[in-house]
Protein backbone atom coordinates (compact mmCIF):
# COMPACT_ATOMS: atom_id res chain seq x y z
CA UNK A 1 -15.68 -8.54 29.95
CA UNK A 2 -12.54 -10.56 29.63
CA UNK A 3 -10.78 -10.75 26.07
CA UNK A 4 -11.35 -13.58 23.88
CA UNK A 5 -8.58 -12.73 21.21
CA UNK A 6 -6.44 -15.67 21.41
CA UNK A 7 -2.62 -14.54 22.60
CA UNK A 8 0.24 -16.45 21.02
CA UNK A 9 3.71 -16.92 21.82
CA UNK A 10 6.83 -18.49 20.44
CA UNK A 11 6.30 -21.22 23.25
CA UNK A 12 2.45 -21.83 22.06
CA UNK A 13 2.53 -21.91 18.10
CA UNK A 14 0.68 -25.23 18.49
CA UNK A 15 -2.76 -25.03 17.78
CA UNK A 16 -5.55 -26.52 20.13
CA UNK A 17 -8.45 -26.80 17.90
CA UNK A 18 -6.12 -29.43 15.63
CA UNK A 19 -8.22 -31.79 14.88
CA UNK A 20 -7.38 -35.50 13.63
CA UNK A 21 -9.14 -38.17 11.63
CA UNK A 22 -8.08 -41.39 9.74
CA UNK A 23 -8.00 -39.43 6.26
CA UNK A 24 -6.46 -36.45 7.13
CA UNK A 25 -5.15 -33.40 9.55
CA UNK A 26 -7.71 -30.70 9.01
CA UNK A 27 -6.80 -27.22 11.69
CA UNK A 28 -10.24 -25.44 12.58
CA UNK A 29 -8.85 -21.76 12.94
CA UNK A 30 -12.12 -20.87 14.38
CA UNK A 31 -14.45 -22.96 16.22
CA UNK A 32 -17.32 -20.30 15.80
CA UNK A 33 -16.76 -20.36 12.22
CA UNK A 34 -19.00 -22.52 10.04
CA UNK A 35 -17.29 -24.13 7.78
CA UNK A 36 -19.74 -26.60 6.44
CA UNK A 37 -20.74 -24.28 3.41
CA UNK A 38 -17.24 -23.86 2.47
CA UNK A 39 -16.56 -24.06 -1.23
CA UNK A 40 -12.62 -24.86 -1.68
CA UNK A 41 -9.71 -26.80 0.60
CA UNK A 42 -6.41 -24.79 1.26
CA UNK A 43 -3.86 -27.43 2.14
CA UNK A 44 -0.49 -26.79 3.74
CA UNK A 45 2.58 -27.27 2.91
CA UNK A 46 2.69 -29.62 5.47
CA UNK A 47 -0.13 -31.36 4.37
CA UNK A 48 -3.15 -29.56 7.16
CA UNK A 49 -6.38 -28.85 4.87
CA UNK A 50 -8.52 -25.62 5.55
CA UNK A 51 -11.90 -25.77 4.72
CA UNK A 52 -12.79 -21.68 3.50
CA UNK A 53 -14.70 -19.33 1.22
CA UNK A 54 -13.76 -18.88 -1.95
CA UNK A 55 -15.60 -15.45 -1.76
CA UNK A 56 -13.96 -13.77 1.88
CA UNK A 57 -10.73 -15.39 0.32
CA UNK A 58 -11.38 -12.86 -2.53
CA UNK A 59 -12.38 -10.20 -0.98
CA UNK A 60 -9.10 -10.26 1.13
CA UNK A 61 -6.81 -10.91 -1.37
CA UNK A 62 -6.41 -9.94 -5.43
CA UNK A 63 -4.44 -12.84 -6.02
CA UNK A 64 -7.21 -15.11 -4.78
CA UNK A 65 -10.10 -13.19 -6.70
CA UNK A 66 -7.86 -13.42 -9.91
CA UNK A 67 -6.91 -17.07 -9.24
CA UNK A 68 -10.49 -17.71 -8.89
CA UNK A 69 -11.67 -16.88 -11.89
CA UNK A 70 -9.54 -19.03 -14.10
CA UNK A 71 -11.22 -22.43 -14.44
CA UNK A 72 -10.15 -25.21 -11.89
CA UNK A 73 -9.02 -28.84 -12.38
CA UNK A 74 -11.37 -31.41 -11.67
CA UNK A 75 -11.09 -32.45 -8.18
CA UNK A 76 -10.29 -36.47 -7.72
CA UNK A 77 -13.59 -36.97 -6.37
CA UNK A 78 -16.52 -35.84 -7.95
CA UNK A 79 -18.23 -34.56 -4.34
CA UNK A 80 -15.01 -33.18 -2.92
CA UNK A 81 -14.00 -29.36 -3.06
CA UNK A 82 -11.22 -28.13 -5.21
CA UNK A 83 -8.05 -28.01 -3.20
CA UNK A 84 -5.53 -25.05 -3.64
CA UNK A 85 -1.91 -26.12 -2.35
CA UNK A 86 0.01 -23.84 -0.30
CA UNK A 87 3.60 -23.07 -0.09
CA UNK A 88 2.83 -21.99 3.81
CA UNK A 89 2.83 -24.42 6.90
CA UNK A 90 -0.46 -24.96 8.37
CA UNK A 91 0.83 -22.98 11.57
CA UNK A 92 1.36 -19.73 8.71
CA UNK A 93 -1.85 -20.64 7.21
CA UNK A 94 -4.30 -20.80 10.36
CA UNK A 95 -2.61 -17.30 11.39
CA UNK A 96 -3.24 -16.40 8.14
CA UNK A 97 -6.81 -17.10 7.89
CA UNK A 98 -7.22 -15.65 11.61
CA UNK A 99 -6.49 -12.34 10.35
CA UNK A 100 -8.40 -12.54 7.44
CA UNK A 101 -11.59 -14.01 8.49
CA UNK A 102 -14.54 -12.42 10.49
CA UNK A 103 -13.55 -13.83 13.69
CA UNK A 104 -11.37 -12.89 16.78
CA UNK A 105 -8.03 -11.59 15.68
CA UNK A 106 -5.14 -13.38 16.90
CA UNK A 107 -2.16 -11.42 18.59
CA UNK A 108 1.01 -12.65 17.44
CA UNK A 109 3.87 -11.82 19.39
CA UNK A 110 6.33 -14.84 17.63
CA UNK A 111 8.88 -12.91 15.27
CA UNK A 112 9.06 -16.32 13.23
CA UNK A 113 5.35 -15.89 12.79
CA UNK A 114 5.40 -12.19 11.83
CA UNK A 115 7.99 -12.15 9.33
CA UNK A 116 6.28 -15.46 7.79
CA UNK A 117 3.10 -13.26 7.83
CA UNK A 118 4.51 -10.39 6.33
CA UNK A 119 5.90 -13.16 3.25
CA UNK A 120 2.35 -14.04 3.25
CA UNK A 121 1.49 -10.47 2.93
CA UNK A 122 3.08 -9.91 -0.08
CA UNK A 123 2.48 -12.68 -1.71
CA UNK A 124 -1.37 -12.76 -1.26
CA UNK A 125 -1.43 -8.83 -1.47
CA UNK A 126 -3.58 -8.85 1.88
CA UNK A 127 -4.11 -5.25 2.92
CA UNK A 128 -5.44 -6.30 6.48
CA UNK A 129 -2.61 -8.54 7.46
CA UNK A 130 0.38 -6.05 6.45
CA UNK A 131 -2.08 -3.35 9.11
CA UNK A 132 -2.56 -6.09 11.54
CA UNK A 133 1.10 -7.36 11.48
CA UNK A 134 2.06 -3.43 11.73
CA UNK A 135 0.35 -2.77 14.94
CA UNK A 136 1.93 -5.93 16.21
CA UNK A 137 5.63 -4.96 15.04
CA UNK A 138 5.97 -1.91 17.08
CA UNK A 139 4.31 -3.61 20.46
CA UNK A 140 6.82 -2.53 22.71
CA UNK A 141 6.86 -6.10 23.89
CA UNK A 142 8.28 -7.30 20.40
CA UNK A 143 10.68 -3.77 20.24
CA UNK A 144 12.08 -5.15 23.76
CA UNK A 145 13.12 -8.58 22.64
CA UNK A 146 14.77 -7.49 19.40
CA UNK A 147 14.52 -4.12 17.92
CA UNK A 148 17.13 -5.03 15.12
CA UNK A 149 14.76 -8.10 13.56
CA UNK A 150 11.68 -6.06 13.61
CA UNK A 151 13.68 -3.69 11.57
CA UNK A 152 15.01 -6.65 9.05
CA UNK A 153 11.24 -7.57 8.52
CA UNK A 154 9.39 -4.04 8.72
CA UNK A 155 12.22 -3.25 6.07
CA UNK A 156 11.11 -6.39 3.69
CA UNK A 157 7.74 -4.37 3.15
CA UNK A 158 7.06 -0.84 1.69
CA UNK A 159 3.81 -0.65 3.61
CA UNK A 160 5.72 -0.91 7.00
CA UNK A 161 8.33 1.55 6.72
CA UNK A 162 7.24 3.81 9.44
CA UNK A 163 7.26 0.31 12.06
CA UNK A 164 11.06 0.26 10.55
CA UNK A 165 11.37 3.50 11.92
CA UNK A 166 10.33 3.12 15.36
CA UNK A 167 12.21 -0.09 15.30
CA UNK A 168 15.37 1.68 14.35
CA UNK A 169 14.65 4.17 17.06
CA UNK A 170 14.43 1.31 19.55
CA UNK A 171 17.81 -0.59 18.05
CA UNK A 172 20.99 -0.15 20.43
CA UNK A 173 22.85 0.18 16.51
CA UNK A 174 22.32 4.09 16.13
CA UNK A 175 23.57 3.57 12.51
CA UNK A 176 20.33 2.76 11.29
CA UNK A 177 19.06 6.04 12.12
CA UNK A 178 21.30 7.31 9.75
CA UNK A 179 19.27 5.00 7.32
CA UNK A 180 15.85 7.59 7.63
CA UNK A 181 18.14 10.55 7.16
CA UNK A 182 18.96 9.37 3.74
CA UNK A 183 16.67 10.74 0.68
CA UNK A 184 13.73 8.37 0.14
């Protein structure tokens, strides 16, 4: 059975299911997804709207179930869903919503991506996307092409400080070795 995770890399960020209309840019991050009973509009910094679920949102994240619950502004149109700007890009935010969603997992193997992930991470508080973005960190892949960045961002989050490890393990700079020697 072939795999239907969807592989990216730095040279195929774009997105294919990007799809267009005269009012906006709206990304699908899943096409099996329904998202015709969604209940609030996450738009990108860069202006891409995500249709999702106020309740998976919640369930994935403590800062979403707390934002939540305080009461909304009125949206500009009476029929329209409230919309929650993002500081992320829409690339940040469909990779975001990958992971957190019930649908195939991406596999990210763009540092750029992971260390905006991880920001994302801590931010949101998203338990799955600081395991997720783990597992991806110490790919040996990703410790090939540069062992010394997947330190820099394993090191920006408490939760990944065993991927720092193996990173530093994999660095040419044995100093940072040195670094896990060191009281904690």
């Amino acid at each position: 059975m072939p795999d239907s995770t969807p592989n990216y890399s730095s040279a195929s960020l774009t997105n294919p299911l990007i799809q267009i209309n005269s009012t906006s840019v709206t990304t699908m991050f899943s096409d099996r997804l329904d998202m015709t009973n969604a209940d609030v509009i996450l738009r990108s910094a860069d202006g891409k709207e995500f249709r999702a679920h106020k309740g998976i949102l919640s369930v994935a994240s403590p800062v979403f179930s707390n934002m939540f619950t305080f009461p909304q502004p009125p949206s500009p149109e009476p029929s329209s869903l409230p919309i929650v700007d993002m500081c992320e890009t829409g690339n940040v935010l469909d990779e975001f919503l990958r992971c957190i969603y019930p649908v195939p997992r991406p596999v990210v193997k763009d540092l750029g991506m992971l260390e905006a992930l991880v920001a994302a991470e801590k931010k949101y508080e998203t338990e799955v996307i600081t395991k997720l973005v783990g597992s991806w960190l110490v790919a040996p892949e990703i410790l090939k092409e540069d062992p010394l960045r997947v330190y820099a961002i394993a090191r920006t989050s408490k939760d990944l400080r065993d991927q720092a490890r193996v990173a530093a393990k994999w660095s040419p700079a044995p100093a940072l070795m040195i670094l896990f020697t060191l009281p904690r």
